[in-house]
C-alpha atoms as a PDB file:
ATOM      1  CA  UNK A   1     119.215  40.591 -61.148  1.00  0.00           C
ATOM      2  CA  UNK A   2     120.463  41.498 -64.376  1.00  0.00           C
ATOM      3  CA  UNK A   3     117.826  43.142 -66.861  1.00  0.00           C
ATOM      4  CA  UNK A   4     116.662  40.923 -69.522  1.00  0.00           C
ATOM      5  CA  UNK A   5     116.585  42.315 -73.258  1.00  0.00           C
ATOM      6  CA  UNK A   6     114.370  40.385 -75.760  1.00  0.00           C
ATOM      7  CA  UNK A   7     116.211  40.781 -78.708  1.00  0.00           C
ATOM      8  CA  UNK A   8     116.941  39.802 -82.877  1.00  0.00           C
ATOM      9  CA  UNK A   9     119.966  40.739 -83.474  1.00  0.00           C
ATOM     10  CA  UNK A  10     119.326  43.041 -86.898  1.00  0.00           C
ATOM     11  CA  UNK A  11     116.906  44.805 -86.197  1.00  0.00           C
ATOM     12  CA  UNK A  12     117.430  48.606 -86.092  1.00  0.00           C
ATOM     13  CA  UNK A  13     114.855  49.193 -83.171  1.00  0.00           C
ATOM     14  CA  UNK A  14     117.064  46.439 -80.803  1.00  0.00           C
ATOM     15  CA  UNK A  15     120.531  48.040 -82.349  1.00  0.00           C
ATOM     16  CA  UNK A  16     119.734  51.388 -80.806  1.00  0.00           C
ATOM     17  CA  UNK A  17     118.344  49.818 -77.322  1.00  0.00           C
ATOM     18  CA  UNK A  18     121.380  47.661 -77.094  1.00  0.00           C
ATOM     19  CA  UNK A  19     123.853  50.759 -78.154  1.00  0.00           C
ATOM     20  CA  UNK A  20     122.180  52.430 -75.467  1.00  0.00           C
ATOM     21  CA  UNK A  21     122.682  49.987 -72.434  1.00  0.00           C
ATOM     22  CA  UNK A  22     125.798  49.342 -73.830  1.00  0.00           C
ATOM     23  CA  UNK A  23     126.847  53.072 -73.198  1.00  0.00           C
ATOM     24  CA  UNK A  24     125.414  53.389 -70.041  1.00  0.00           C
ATOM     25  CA  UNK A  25     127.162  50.404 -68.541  1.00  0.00           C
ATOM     26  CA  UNK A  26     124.187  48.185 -68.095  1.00  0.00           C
ATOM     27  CA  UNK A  27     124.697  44.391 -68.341  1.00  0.00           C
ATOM     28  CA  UNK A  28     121.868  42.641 -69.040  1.00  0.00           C
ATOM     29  CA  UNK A  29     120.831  39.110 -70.225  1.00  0.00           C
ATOM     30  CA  UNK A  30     120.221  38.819 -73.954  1.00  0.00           C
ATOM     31  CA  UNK A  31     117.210  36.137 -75.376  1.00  0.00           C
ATOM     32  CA  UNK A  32     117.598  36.695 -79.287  1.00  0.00           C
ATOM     33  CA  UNK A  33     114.412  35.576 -80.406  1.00  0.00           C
ATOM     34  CA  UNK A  34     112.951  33.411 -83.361  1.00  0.00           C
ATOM     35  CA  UNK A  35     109.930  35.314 -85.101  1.00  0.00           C
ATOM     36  CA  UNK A  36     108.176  32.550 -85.922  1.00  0.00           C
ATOM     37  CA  UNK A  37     108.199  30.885 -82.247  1.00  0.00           C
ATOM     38  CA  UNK A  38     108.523  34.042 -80.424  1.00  0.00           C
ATOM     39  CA  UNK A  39     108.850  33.391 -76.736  1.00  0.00           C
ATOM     40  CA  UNK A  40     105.574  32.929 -74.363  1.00  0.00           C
ATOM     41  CA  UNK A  41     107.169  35.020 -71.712  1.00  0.00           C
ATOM     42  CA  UNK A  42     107.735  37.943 -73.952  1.00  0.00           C
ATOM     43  CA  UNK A  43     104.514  37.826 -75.231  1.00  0.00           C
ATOM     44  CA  UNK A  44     102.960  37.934 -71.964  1.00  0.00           C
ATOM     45  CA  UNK A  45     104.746  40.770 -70.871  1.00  0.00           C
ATOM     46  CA  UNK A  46     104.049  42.779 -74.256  1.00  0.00           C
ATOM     47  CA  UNK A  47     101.178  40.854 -76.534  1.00  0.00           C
ATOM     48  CA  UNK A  48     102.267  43.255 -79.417  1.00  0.00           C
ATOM     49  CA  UNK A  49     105.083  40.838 -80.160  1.00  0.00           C
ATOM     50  CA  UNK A  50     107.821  42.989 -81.531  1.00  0.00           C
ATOM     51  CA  UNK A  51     111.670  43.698 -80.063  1.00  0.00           C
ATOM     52  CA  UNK A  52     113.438  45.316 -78.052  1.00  0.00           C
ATOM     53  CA  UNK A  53     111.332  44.209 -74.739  1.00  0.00           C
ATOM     54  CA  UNK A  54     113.209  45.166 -71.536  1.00  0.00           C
ATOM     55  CA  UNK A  55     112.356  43.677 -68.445  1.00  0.00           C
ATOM     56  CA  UNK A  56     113.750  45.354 -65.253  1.00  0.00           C
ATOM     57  CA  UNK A  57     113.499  43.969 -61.878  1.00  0.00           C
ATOM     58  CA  UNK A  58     111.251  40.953 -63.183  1.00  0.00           C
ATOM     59  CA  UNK A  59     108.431  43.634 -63.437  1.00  0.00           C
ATOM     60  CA  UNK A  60     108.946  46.821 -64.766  1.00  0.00           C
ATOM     61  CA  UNK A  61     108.673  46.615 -68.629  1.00  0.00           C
ATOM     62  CA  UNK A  62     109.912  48.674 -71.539  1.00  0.00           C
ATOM     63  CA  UNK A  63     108.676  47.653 -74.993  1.00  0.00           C
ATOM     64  CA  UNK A  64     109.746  50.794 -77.109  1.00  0.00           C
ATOM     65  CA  UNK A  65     113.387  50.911 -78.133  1.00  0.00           C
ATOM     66  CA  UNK A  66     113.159  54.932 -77.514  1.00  0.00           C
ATOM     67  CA  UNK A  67     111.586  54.429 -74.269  1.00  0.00           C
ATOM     68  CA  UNK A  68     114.641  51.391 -73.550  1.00  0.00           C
ATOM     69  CA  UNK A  69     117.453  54.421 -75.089  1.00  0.00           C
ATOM     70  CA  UNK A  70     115.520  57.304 -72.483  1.00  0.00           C
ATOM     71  CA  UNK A  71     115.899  54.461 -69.628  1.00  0.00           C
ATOM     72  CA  UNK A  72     119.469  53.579 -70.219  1.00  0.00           C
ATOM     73  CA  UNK A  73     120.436  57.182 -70.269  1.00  0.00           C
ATOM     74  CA  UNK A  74     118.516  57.963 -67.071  1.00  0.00           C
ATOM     75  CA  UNK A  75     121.053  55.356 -65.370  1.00  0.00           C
ATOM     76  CA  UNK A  76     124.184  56.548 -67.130  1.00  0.00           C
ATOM     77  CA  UNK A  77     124.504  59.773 -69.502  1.00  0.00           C
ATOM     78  CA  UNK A  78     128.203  60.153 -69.019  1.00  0.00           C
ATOM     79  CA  UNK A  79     129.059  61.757 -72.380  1.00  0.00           C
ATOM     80  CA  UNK A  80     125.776  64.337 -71.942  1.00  0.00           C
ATOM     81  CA  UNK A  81     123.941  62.731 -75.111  1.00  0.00           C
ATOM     82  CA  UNK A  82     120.534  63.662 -74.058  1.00  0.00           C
ATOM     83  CA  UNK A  83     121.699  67.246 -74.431  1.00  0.00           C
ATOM     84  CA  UNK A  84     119.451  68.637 -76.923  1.00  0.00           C
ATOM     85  CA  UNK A  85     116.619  66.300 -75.867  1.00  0.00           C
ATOM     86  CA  UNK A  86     113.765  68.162 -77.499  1.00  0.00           C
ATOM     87  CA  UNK A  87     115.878  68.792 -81.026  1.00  0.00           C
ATOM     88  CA  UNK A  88     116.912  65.191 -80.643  1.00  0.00           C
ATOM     89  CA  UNK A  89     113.366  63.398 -79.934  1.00  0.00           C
ATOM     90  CA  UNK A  90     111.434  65.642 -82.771  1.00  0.00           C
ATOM     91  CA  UNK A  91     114.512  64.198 -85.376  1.00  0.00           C
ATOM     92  CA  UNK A  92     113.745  61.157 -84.426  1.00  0.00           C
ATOM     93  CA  UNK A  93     110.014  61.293 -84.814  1.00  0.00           C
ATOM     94  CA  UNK A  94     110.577  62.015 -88.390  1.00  0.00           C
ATOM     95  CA  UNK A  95     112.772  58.645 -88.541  1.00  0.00           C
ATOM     96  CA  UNK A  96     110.313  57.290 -87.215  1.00  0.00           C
ATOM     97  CA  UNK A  97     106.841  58.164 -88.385  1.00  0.00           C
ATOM     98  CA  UNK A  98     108.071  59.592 -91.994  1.00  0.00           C
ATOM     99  CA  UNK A  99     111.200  57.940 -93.082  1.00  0.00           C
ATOM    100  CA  UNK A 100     110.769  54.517 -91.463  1.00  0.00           C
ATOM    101  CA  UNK A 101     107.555  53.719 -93.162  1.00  0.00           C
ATOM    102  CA  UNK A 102     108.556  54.511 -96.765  1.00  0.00           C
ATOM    103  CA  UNK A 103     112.200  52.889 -95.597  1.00  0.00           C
ATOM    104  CA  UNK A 104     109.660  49.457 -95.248  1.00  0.00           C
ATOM    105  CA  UNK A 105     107.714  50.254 -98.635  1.00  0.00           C
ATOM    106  CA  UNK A 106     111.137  50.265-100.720  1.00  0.00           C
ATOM    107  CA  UNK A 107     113.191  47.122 -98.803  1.00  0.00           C
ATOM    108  CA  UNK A 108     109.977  44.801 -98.489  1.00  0.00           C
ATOM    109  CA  UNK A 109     107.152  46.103-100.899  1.00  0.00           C
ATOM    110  CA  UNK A 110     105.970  42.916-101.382  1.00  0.00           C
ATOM    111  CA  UNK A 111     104.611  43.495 -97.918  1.00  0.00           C
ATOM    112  CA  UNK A 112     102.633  46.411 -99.016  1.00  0.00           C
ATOM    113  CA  UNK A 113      99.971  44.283-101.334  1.00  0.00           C
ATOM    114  CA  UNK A 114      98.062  46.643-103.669  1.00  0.00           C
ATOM    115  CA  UNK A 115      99.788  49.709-102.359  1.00  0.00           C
ATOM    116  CA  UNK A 116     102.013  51.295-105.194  1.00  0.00           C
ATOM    117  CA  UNK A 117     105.408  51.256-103.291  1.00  0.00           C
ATOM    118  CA  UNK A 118     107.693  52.539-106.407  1.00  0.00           C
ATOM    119  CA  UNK A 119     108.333  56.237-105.289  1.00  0.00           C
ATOM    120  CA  UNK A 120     108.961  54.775-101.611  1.00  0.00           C
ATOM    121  CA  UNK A 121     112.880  55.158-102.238  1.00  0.00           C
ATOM    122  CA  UNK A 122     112.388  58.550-103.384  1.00  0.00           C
ATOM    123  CA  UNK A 123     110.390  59.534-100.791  1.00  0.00           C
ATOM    124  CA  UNK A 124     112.563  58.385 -97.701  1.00  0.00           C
ATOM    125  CA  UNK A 125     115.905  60.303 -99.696  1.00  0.00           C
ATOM    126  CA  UNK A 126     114.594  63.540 -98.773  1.00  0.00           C
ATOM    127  CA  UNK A 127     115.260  62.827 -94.994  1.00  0.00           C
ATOM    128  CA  UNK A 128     118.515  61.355 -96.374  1.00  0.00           C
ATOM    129  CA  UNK A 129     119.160  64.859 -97.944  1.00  0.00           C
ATOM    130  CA  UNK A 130     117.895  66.446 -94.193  1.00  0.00           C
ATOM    131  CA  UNK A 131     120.774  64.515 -92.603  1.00  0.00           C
ATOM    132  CA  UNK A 132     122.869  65.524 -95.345  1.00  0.00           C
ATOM    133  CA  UNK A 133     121.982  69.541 -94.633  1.00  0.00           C
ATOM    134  CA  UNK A 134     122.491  69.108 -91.092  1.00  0.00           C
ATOM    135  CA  UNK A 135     125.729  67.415 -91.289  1.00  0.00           C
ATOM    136  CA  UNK A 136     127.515  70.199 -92.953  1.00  0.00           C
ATOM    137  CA  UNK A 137     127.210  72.093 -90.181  1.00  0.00           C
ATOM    138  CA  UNK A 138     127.960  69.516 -87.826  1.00  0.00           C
ATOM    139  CA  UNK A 139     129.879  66.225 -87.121  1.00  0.00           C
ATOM    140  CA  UNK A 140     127.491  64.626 -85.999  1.00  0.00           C
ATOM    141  CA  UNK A 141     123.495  65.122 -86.577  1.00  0.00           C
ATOM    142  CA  UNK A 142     123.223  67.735 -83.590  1.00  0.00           C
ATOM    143  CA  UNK A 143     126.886  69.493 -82.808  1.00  0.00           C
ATOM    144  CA  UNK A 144     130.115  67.932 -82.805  1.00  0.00           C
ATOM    145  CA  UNK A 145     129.434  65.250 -80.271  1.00  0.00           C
ATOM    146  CA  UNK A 146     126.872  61.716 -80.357  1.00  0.00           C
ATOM    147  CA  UNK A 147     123.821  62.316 -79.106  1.00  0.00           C
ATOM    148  CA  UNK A 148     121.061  60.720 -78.753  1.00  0.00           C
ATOM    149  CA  UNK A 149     119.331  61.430 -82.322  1.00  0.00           C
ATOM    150  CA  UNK A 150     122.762  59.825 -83.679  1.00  0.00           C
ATOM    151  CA  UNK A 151     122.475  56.676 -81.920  1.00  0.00           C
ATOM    152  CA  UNK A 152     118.623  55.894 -82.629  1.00  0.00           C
ATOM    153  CA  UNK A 153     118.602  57.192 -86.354  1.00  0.00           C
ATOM    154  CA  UNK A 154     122.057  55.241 -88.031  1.00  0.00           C
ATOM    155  CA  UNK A 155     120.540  51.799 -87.845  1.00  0.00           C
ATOM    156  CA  UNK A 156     117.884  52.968 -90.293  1.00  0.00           C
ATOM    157  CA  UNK A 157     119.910  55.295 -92.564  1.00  0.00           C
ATOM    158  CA  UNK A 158     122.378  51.469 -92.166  1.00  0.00           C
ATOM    159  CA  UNK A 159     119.285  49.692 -93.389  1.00  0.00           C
ATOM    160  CA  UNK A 160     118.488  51.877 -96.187  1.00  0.00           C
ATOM    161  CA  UNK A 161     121.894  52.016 -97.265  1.00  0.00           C
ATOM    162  CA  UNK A 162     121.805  48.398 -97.486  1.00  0.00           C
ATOM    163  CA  UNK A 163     118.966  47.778 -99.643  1.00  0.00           C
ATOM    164  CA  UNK A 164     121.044  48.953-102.524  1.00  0.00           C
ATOM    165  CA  UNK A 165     124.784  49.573-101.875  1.00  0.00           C
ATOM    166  CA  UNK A 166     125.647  50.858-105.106  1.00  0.00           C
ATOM    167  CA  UNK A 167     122.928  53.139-105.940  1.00  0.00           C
ATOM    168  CA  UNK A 168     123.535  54.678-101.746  1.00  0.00           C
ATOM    169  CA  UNK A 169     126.860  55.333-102.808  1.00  0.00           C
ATOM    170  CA  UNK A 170     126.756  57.134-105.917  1.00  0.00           C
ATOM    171  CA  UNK A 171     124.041  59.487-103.890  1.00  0.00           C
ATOM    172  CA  UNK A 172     125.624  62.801-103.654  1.00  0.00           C
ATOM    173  CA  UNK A 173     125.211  63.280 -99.776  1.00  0.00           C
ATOM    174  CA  UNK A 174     128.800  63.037 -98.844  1.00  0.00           C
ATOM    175  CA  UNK A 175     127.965  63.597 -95.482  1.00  0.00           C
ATOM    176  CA  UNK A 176     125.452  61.520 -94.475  1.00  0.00           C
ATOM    177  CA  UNK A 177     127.707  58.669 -96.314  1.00  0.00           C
ATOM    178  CA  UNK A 178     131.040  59.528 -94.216  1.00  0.00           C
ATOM    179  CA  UNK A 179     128.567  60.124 -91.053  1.00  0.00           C
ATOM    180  CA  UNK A 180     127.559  56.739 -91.310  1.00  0.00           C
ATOM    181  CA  UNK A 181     130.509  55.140 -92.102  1.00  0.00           C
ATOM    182  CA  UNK A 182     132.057  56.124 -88.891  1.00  0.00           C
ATOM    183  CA  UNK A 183     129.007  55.145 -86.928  1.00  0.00           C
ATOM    184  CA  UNK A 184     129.188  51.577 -88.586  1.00  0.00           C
ATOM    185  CA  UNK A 185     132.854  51.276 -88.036  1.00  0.00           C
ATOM    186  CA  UNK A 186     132.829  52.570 -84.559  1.00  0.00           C
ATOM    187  CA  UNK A 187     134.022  50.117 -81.599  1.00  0.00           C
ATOM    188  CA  UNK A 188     130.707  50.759 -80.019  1.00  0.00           C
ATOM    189  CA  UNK A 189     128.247  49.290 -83.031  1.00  0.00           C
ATOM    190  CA  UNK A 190     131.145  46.412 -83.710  1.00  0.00           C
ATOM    191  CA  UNK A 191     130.680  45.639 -79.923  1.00  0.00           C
ATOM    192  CA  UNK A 192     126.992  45.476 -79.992  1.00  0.00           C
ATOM    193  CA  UNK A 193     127.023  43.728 -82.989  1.00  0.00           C
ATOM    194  CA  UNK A 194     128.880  40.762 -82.279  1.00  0.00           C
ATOM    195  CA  UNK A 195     127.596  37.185 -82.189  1.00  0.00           C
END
C-alpha cells in the first residue's frame, strides 16, 4: 500500500516533503486538503492539524515535513543530498525558527494583532543576505550539488520573494535571486507542482 500524503498544494512545508518523495522514487497517494474542513482521519492521526502528514503502512506517522524529507531520503538518497547532514539541518533551523517567523509577520501581519510587524521584512533579509554570502562560494547553498538544505529552504525564500516581486528583485543579492530561479524553474519543482 502506497503511502498517503495529506497535503495543500502551496504550502512550503508540503513542497519540500513532496520534492523529497518525489526524488526518492516514492509514489504515494495525495489528499489535498481544505483548511476549513480538514479531514477527520488526518486529524486523528495528528490533532495539531497542519500539512504535510505522512502515513506509512496505515500506521506509522510522520507529521513534520523535515522528519517526511529525513524519511524519504532514508529510502532513496541516490544523488548523496544528505551529505553534509549536520551543516544542512542547523541551516535549516535558522529557516525555520528565525526566518520563517518574521517571513509570517511581513506576508500576513494582520495575523500578528497588536504585535508591531513593520521591521518583519527587514528582519528575515538578513538570512536572505546569509544565502546570498554562501552562494558566492557555492552553486548551490552547501557545494556545487542539491542537498538537502536546498530542497527544504527555496519554498520559503519562493514565498518571500512573492510577497513583493518587485521590491525582491531590485534586492542586490544576485545570488540568492539566480539560485532560486533555477530551483523554481527546475523539472523537479514544475513536477511537484502540477495540478
Amino acid at each position: 500500500m502506497n503511502p498517503i500524503l495529506y497535503n495543500y498544494r502551496r504550502c512550503p512545508y508540503a513542497m519540500r516533503a513532496r520534492m523529497a518523495l518525489h526524488y526518492a522514487g516514492i509514489e504515494y497517494q495525495k489528499n489535498d486538503i481544505d483548511f476549513k474542513n480538514k479531514p477527520v482521519d488526518m486529524l486523528r492521526l495528528s490533532p495539531k492539524g497542519t500539512v504535510p502528514v505522512l502515513v506509512v503502512d496505515g500506521a506509522m506517522c510522520l507529521d513534520e515535513s523535515l522528519e517526511i524529507m529525513l524519511w524519504a531520503l532514508s529510502q532513496n538518497d541516490f544523488d548523496d543530498w544528505l551529505e553534509s547532514k549536520e551543516e544542512a539541518l542547523n541551516l535549516i533551523l535558522v529557516n525555520d525558527t528565525i526566518f520563517k517567523p518574521q517571513l509570517d509577520r511581513y506576508k500576513y501581519p494582520n495575523r500578528f494583532a497588536g504585535e508591531d510587524c513593520s521591521k518583519a521584512r527587514d528582519k528575515a533579509e538578513m538570512f536572505i543576505q546569509q544565502l546570498d554570502n554562501k552562494l558566492t562560494r557555492n552553486r548551490a547553498l552547501l557545494s556545487d550539488r542539491t542537498s538537502l538544505a536546498d530542497i527544504a529552504i527555496f519554498p520559503f525564500i519562493r514565498q518571500f520573494a512573492n510577497v513583493d516581486t518587485g521590491w525582491f528583485r531590485n534586492l542586490p543579492y544576485r545570488n540568492v535571486q539566480n539560485w532560486l530561479y533555477e530551483n523554481v524553474r527546475s523539472d523537479f519543482f514544475l513536477d511537484i507542482m502540477r495540478k
